[in-house]
C-alpha atoms as a PDB file:
ATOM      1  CA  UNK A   1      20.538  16.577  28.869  1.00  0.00           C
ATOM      2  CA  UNK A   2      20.823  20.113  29.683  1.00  0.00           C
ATOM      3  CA  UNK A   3      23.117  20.595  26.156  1.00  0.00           C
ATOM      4  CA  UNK A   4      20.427  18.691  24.188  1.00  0.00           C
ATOM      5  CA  UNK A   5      17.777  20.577  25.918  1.00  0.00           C
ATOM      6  CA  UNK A   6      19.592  23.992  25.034  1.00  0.00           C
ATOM      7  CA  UNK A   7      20.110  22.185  20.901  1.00  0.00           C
ATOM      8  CA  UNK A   8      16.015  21.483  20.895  1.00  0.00           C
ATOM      9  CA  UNK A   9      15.033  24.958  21.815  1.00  0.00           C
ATOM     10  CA  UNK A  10      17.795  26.343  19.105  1.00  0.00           C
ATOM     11  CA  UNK A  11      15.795  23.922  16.736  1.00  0.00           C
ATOM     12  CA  UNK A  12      12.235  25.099  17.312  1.00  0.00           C
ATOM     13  CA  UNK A  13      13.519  28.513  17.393  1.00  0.00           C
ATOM     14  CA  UNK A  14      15.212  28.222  14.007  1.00  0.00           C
ATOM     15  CA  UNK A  15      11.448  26.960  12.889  1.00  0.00           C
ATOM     16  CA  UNK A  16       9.866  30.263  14.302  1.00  0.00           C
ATOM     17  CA  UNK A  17      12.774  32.802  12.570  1.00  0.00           C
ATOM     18  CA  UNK A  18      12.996  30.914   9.515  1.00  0.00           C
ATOM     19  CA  UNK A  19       8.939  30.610   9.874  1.00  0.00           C
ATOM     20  CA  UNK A  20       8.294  31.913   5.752  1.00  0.00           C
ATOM     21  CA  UNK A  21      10.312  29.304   4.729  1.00  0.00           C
ATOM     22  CA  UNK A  22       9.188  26.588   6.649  1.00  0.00           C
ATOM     23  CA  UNK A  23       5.956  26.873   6.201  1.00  0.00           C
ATOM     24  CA  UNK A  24       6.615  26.590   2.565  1.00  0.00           C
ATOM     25  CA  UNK A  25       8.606  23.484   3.149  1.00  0.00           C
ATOM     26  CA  UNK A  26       5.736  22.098   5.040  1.00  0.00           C
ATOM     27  CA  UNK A  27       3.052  22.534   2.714  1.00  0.00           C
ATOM     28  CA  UNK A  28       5.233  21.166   0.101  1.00  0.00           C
ATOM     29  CA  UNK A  29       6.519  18.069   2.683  1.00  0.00           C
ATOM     30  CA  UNK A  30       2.309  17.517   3.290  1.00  0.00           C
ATOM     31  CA  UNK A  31       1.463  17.535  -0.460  1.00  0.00           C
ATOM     32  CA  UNK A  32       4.328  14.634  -1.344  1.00  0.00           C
ATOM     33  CA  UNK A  33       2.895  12.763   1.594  1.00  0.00           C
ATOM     34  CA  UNK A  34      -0.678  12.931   0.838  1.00  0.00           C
ATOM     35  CA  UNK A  35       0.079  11.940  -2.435  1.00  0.00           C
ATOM     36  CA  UNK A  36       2.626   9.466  -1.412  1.00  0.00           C
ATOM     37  CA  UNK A  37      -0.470   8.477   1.278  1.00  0.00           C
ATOM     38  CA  UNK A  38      -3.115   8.550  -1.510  1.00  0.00           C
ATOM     39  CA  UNK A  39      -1.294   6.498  -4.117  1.00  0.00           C
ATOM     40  CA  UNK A  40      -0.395   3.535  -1.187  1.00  0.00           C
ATOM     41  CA  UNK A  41      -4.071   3.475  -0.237  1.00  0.00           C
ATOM     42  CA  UNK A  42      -5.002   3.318  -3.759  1.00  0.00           C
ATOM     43  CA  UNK A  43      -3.478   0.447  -4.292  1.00  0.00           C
ATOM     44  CA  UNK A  44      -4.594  -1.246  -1.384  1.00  0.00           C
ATOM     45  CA  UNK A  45      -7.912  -1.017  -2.243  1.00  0.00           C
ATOM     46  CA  UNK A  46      -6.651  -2.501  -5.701  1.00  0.00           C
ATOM     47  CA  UNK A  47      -5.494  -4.992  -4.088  1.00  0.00           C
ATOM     48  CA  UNK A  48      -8.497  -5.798  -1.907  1.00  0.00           C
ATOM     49  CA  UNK A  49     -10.709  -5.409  -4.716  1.00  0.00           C
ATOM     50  CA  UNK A  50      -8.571  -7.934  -6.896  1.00  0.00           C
ATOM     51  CA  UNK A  51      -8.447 -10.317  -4.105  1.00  0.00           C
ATOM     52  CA  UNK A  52     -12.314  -9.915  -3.757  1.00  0.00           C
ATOM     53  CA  UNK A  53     -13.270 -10.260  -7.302  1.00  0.00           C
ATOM     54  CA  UNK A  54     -10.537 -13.850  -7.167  1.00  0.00           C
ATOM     55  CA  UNK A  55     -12.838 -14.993  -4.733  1.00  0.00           C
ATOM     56  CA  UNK A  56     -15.493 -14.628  -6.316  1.00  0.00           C
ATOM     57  CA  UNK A  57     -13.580 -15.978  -9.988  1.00  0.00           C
ATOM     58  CA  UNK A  58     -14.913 -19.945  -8.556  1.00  0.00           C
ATOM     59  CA  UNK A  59     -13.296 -22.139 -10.552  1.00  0.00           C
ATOM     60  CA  UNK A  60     -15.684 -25.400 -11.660  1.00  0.00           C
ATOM     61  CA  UNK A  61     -13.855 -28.813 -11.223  1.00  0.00           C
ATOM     62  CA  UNK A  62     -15.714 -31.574 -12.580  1.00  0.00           C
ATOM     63  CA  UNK A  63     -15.973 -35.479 -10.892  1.00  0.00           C
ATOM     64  CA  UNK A  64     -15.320 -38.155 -13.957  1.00  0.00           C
ATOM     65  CA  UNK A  65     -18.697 -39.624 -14.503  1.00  0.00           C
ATOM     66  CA  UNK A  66     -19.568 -43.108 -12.777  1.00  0.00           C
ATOM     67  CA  UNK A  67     -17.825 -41.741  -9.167  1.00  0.00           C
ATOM     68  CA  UNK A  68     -20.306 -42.076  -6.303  1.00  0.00           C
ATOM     69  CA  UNK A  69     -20.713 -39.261  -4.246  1.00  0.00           C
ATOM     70  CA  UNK A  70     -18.350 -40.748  -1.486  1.00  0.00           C
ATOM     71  CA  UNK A  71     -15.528 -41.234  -4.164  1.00  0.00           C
ATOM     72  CA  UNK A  72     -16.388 -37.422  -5.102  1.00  0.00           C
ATOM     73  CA  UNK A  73     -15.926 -36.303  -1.349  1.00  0.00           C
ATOM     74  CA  UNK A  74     -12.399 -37.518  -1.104  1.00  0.00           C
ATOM     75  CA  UNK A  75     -11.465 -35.907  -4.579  1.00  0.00           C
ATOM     76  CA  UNK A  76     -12.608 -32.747  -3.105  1.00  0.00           C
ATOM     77  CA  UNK A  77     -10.235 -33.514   0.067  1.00  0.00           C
ATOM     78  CA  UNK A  78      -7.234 -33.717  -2.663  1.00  0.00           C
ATOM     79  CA  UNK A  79      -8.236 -30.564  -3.451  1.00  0.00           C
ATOM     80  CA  UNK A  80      -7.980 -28.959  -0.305  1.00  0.00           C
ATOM     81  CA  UNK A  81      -4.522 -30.269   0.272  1.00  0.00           C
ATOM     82  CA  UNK A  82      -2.897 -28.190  -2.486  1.00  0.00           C
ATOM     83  CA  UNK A  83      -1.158 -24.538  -0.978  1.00  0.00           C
ATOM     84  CA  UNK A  84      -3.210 -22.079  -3.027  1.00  0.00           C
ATOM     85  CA  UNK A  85      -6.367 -23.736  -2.903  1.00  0.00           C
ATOM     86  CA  UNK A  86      -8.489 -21.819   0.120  1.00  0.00           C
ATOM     87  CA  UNK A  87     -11.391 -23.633  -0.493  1.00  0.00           C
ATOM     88  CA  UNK A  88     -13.025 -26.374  -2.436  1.00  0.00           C
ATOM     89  CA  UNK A  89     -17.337 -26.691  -2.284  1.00  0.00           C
ATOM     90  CA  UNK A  90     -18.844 -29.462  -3.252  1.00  0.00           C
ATOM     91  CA  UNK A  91     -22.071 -29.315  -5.742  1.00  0.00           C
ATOM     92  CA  UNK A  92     -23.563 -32.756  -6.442  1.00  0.00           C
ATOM     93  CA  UNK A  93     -25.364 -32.870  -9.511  1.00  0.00           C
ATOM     94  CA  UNK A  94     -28.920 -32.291  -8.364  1.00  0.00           C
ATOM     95  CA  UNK A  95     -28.064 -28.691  -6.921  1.00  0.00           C
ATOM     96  CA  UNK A  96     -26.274 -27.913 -10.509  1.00  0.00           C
ATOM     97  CA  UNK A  97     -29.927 -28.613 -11.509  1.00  0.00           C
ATOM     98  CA  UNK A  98     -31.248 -27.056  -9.303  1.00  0.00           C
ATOM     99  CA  UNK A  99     -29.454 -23.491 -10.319  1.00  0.00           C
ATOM    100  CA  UNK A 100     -30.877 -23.867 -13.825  1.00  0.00           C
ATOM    101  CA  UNK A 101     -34.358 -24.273 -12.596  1.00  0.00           C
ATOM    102  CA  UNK A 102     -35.199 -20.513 -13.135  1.00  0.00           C
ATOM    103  CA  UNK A 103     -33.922 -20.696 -16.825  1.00  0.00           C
ATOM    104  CA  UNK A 104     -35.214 -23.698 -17.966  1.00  0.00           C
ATOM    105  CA  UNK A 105     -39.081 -23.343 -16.723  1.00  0.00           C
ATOM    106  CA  UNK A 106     -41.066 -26.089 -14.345  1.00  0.00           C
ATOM    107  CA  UNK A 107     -41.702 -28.153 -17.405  1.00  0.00           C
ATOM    108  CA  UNK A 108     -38.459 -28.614 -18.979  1.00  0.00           C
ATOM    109  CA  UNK A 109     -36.643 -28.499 -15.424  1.00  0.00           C
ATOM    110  CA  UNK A 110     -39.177 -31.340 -14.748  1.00  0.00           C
ATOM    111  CA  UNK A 111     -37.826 -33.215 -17.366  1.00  0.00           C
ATOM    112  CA  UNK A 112     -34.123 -32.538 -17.162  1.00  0.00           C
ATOM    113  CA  UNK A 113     -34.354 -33.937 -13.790  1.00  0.00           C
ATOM    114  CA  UNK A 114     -35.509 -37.466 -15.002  1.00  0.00           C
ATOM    115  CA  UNK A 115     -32.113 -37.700 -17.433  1.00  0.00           C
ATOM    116  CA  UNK A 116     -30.145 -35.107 -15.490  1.00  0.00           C
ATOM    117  CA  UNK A 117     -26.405 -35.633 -17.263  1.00  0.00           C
ATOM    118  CA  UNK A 118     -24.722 -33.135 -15.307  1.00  0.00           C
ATOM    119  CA  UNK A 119     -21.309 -34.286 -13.232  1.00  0.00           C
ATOM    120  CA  UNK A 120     -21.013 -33.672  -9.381  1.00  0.00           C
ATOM    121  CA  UNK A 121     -18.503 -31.142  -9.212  1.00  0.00           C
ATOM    122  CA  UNK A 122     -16.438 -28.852  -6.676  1.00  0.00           C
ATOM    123  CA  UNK A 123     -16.567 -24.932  -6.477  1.00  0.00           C
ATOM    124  CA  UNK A 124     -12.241 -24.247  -6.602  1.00  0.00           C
ATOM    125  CA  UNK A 125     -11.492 -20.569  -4.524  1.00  0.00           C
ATOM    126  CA  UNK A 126      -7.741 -20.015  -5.427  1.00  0.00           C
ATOM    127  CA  UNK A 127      -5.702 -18.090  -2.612  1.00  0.00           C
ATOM    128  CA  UNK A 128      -3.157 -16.364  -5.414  1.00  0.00           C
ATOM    129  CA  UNK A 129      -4.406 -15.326  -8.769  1.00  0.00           C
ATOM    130  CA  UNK A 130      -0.619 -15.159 -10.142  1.00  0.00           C
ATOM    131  CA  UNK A 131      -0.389 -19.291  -9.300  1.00  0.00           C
ATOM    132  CA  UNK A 132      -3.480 -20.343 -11.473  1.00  0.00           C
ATOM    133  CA  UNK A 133      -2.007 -22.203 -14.443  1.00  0.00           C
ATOM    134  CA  UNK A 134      -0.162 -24.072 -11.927  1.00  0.00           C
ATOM    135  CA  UNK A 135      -2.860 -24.857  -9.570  1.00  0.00           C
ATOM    136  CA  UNK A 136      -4.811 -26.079 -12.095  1.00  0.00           C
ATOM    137  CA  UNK A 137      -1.685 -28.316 -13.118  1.00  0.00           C
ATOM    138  CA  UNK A 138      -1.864 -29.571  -9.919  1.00  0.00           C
ATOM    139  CA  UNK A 139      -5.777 -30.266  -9.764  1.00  0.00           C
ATOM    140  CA  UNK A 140      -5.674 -32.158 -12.987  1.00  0.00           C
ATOM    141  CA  UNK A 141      -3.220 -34.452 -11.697  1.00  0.00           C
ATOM    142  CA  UNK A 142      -6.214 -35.627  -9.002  1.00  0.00           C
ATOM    143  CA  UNK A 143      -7.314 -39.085  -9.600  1.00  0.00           C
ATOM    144  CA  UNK A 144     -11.257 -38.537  -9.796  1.00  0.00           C
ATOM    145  CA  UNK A 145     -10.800 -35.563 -11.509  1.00  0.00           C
ATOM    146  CA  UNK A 146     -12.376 -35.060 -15.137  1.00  0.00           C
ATOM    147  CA  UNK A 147     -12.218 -31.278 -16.880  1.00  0.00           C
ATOM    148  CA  UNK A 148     -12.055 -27.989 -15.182  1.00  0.00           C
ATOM    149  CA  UNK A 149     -13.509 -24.500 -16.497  1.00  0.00           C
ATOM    150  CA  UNK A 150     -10.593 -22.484 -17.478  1.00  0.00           C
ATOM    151  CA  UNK A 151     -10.418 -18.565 -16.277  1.00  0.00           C
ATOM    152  CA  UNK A 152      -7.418 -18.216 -16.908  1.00  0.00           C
ATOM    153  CA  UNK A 153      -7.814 -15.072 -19.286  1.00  0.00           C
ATOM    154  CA  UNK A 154      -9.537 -13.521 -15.941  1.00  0.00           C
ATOM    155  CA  UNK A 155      -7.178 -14.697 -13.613  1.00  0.00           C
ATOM    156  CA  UNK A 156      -4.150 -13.560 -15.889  1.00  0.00           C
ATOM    157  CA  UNK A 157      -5.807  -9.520 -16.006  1.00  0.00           C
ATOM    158  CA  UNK A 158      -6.803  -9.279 -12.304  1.00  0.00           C
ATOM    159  CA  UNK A 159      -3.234  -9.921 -11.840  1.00  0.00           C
ATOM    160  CA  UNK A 160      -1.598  -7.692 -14.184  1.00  0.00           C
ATOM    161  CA  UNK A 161      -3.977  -5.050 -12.877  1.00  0.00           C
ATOM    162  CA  UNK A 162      -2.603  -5.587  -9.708  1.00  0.00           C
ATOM    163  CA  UNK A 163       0.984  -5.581 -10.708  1.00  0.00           C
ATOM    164  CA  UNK A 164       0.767  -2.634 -12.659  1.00  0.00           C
ATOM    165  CA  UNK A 165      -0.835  -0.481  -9.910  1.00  0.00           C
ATOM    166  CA  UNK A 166       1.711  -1.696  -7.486  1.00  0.00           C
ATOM    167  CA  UNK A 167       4.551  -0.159  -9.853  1.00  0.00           C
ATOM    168  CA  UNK A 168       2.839   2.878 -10.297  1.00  0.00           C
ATOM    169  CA  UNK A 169       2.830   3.362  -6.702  1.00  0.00           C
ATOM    170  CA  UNK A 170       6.485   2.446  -5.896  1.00  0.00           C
ATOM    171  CA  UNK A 171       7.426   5.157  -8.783  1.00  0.00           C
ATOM    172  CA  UNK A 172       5.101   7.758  -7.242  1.00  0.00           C
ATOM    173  CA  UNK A 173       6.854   7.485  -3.443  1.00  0.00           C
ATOM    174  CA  UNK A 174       9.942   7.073  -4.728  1.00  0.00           C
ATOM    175  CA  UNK A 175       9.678  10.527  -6.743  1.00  0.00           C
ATOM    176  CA  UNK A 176       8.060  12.368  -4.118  1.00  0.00           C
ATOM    177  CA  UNK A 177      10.573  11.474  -1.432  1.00  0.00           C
ATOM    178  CA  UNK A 178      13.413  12.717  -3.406  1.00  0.00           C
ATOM    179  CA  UNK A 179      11.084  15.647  -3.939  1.00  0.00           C
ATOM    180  CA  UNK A 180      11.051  16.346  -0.359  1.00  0.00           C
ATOM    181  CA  UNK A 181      14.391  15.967   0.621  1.00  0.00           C
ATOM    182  CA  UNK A 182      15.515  18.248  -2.077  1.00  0.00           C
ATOM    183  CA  UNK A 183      12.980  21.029  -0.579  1.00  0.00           C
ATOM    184  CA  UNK A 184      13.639  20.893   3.120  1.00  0.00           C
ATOM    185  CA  UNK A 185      17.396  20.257   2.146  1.00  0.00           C
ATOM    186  CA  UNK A 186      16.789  23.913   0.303  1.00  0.00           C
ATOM    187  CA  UNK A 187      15.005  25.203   3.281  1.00  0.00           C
ATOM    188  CA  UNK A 188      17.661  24.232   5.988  1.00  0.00           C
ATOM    189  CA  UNK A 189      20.411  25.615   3.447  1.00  0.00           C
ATOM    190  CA  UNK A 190      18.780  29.094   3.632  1.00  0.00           C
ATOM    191  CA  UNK A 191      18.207  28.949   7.143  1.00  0.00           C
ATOM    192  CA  UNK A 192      22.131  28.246   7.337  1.00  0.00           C
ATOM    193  CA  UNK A 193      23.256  31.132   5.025  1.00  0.00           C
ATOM    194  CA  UNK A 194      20.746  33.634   7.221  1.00  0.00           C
ATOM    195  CA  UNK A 195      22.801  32.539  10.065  1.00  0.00           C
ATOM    196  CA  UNK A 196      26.064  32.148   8.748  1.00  0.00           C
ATOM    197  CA  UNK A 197      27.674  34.532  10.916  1.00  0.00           C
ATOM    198  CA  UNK A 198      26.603  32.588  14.081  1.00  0.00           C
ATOM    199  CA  UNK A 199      28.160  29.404  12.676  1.00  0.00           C
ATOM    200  CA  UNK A 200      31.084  31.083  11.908  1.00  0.00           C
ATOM    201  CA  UNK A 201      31.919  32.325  15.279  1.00  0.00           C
ATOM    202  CA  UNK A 202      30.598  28.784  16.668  1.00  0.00           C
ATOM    203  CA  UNK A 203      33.283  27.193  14.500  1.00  0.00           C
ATOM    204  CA  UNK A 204      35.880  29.877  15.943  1.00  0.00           C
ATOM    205  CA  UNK A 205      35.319  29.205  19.396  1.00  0.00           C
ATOM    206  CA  UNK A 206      35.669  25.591  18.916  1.00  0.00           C
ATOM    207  CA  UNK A 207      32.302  24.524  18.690  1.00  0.00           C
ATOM    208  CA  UNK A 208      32.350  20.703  17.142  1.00  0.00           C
ATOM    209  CA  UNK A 209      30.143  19.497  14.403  1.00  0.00           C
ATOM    210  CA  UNK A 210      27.871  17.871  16.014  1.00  0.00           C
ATOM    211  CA  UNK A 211      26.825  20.801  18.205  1.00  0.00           C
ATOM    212  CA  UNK A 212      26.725  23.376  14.855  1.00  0.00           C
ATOM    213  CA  UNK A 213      24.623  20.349  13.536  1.00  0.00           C
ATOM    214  CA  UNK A 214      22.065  19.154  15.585  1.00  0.00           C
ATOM    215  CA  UNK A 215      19.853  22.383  16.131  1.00  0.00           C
ATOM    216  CA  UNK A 216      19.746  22.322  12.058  1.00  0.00           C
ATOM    217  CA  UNK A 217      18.739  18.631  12.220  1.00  0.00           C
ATOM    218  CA  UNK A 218      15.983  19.019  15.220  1.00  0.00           C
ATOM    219  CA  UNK A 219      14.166  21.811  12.356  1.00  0.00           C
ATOM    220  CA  UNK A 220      14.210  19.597   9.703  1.00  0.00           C
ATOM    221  CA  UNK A 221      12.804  16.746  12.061  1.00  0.00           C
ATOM    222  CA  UNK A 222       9.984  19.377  13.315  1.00  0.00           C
ATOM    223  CA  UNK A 223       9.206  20.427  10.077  1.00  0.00           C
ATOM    224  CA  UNK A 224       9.036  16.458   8.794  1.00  0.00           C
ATOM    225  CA  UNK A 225       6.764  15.894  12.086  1.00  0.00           C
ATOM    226  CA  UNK A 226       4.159  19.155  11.540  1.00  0.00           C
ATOM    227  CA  UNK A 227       3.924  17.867   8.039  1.00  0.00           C
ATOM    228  CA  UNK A 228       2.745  14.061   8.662  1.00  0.00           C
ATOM    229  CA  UNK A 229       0.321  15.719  11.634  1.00  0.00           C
ATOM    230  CA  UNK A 230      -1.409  17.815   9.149  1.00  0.00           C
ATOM    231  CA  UNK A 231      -1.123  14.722   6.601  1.00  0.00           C
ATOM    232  CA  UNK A 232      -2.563  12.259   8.261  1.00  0.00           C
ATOM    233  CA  UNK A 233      -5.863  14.535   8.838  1.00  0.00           C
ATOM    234  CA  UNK A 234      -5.743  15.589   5.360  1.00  0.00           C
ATOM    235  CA  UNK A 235      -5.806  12.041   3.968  1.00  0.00           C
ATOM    236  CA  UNK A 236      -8.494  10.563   6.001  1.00  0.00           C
ATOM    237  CA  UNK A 237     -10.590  13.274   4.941  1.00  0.00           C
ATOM    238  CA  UNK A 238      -9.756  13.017   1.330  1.00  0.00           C
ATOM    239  CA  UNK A 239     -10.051   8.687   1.861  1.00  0.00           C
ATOM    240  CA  UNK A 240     -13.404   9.112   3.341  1.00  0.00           C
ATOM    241  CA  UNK A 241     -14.472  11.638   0.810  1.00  0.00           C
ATOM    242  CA  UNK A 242     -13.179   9.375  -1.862  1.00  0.00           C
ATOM    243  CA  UNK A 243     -14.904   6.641  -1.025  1.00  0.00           C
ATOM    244  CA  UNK A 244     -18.533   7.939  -0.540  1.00  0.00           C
ATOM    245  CA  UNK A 245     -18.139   9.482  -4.372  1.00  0.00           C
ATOM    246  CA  UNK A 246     -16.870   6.615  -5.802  1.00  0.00           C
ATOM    247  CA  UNK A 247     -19.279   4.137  -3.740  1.00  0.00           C
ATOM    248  CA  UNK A 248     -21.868   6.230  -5.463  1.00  0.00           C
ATOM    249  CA  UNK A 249     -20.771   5.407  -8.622  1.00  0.00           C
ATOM    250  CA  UNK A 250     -19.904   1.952  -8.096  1.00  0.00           C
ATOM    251  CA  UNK A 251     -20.631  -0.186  -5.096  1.00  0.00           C
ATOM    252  CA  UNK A 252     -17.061  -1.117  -3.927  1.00  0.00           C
ATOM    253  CA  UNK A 253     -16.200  -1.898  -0.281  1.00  0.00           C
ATOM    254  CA  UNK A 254     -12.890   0.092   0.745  1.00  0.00           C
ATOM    255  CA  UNK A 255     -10.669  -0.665   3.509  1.00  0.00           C
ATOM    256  CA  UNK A 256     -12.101   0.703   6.117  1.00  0.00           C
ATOM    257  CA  UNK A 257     -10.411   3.644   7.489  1.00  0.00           C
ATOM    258  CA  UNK A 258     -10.138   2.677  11.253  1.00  0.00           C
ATOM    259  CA  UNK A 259      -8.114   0.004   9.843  1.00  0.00           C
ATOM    260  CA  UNK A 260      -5.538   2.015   8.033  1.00  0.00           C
ATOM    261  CA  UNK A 261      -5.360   5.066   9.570  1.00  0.00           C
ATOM    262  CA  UNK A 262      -3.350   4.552  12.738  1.00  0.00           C
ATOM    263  CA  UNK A 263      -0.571   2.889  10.454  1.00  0.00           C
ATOM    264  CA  UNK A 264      -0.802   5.567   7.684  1.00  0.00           C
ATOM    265  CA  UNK A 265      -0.094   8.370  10.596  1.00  0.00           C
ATOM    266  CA  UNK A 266       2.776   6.419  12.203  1.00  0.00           C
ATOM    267  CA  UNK A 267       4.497   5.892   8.771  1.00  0.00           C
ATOM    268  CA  UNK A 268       3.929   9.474   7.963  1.00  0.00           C
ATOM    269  CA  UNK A 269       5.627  10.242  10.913  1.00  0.00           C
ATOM    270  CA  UNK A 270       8.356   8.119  10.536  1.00  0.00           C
ATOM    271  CA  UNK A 271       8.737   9.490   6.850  1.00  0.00           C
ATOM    272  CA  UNK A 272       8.509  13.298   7.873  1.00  0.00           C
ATOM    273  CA  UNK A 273      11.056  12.656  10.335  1.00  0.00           C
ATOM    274  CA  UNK A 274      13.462  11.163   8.288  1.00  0.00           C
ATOM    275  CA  UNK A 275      13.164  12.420   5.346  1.00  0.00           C
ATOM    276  CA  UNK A 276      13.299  16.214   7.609  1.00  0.00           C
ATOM    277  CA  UNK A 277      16.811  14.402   9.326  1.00  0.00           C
ATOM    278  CA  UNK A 278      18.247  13.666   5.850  1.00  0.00           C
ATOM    279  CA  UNK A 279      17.489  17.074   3.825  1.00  0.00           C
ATOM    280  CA  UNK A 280      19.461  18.481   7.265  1.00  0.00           C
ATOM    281  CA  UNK A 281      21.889  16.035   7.309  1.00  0.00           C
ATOM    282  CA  UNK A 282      22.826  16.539   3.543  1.00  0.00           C
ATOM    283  CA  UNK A 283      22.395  20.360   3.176  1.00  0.00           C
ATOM    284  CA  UNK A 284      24.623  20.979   6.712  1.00  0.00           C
ATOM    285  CA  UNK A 285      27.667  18.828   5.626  1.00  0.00           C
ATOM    286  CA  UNK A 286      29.369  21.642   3.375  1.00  0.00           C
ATOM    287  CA  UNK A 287      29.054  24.017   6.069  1.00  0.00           C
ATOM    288  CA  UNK A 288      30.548  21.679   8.320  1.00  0.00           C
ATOM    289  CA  UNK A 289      33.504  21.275   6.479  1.00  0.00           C
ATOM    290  CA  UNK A 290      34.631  24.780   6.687  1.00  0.00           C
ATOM    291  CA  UNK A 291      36.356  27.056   8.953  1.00  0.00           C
ATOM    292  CA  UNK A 292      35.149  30.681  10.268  1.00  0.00           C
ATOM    293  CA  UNK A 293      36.196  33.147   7.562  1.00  0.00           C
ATOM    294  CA  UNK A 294      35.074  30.368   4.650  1.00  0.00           C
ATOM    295  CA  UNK A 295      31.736  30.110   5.696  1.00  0.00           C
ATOM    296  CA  UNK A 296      31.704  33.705   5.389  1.00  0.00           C
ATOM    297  CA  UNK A 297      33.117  33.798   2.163  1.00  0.00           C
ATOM    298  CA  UNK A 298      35.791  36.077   3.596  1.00  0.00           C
END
């Protein structure tokens, strides 16, 4: 303990010395993650969004004409049995009326009610968009069960939507963490050649790797763990500024923050940490494998 407490303090003091270059890696390490941060929340919302507007995307499923309203009830149960149905609502043919009664005027909706041809009929809410066609398979192979309205066309682009945000995303964090590691890897490397002498005489001495290594690692780790500190604060400003400008513009319910933020912080800390351990890890190894004079390039 009293070695690794002697290695941390070497760390945080190689943070201090090295203090123009590490801030630059930490502004640099906070811009990938908010932007990392951003694009993840983005599509989260997308997501949420897509899954509201699915719910509201009620499919119509219409009762064969001649079933009582008892038969109906038990199609409706047949309904509920399938996986990706969340819920099925029953509308007898008097409410379907009844909706039209604003459209049609008290005279005419009078009169429509006397020869009211409409079917009893169930309100579908899918669970998954993706599985409509065969849902819908499924529902038409109901006894009881006449024609359905077809959204398909909907169903197909809130999907794609979806998908295509979700790619975007993965592309955008994968980029920007081999962004990252390439800059603090850079930043350790300097902080290596600027104390190249020390290493060398470390290495003469007898020093092993892992003692040469670990002070390098700890800086990398501190610099990963500033950055996701200042990130986290900087994306829940920028999330709740976002979403009051765009709810201004149009009335869409975001996750709430509460809800995101805690796990947003802990995976940028996570991240910085090892993405910090990694650009260490890789820019100490060549170092490593050389003896006194070498790393002096005597």
């Amino acid at each position: 303990m009293t070695g690794f407490g002697y290695l941390a303090k070497e760390g945080f003091k190689n943070v201090w010395n090295n203090r123009i270059m590490s801030i630059a890696s930490v502004c640099v390490l906070i811009s990938c993650l908010v932007l990392t941060g951003a694009a993840a929340l983005f599509s989260m919302n997308v997501d949420n969004v897509v899954e509201s507007v699915g719910k509201s995307n009620e499919t119509s499923v219409y009762v064969k004409d001649g079933y009582s309203q008892l038969e109906a009830v038990y199609v409706g149960k047949e309904i509920e049995k399938l996986d990706n149905v969340e819920s099925a609502t029953f509308l007898s043919k008097e409410d379907a009326i009844k909706q039209y009664k604003s459209t049609l005027g008290d005279d005419l909706f009078a009169e429509m009610q006397g020869r009211n041809k409409l079917p009893d009929s169930f309100i579908v809410v899918m669970k998954d968009l993706s599985k409509y066609d065969d849902t819908v398979a499924q529902i038409k192979k109901i006894d009881g069960v006449d024609s359905i309205s077809n959204h398909r066309e909907l169903a197909k682009k809130l999907t794609d939507i979806s998908n295509l945000v979700n790619m975007i995303c993965i592309a955008v964090v994968c980029a920007l963490t081999i962004i990252s590691i390439f800059i603090i890897a850079n930043t350790i490397r300097a902080t290596m050649y600027s104390r190249r002498f020390e290493i060398s005489i470390m290495k003469s001495v007898g020093a092993t790797n892992s003692f040469v290594r670990w002070p390098f690692l700890i800086e990398g780790m501190i610099i990963g763990l500033i950055s996701a500190i200042v990130s986290t604060g900087a994306i829940a400003i920028l999330y709740e500024t976002a979403q009051a400008l765009v709810y201004q513009i149009v009335p869409i319910d975001f996750i709430p923050i509460n809800n995101v933020i805690w796990i947003t912080g802990g995976l940028f800390a996570i991240a910085g940490i090892v993405i910090g351990f990694f650009g260490s890890f890789i820019s100490i190894r060549k170092y490593l494998k050389m003896e006194g004079n070498e790393i002096l390039g005597w």
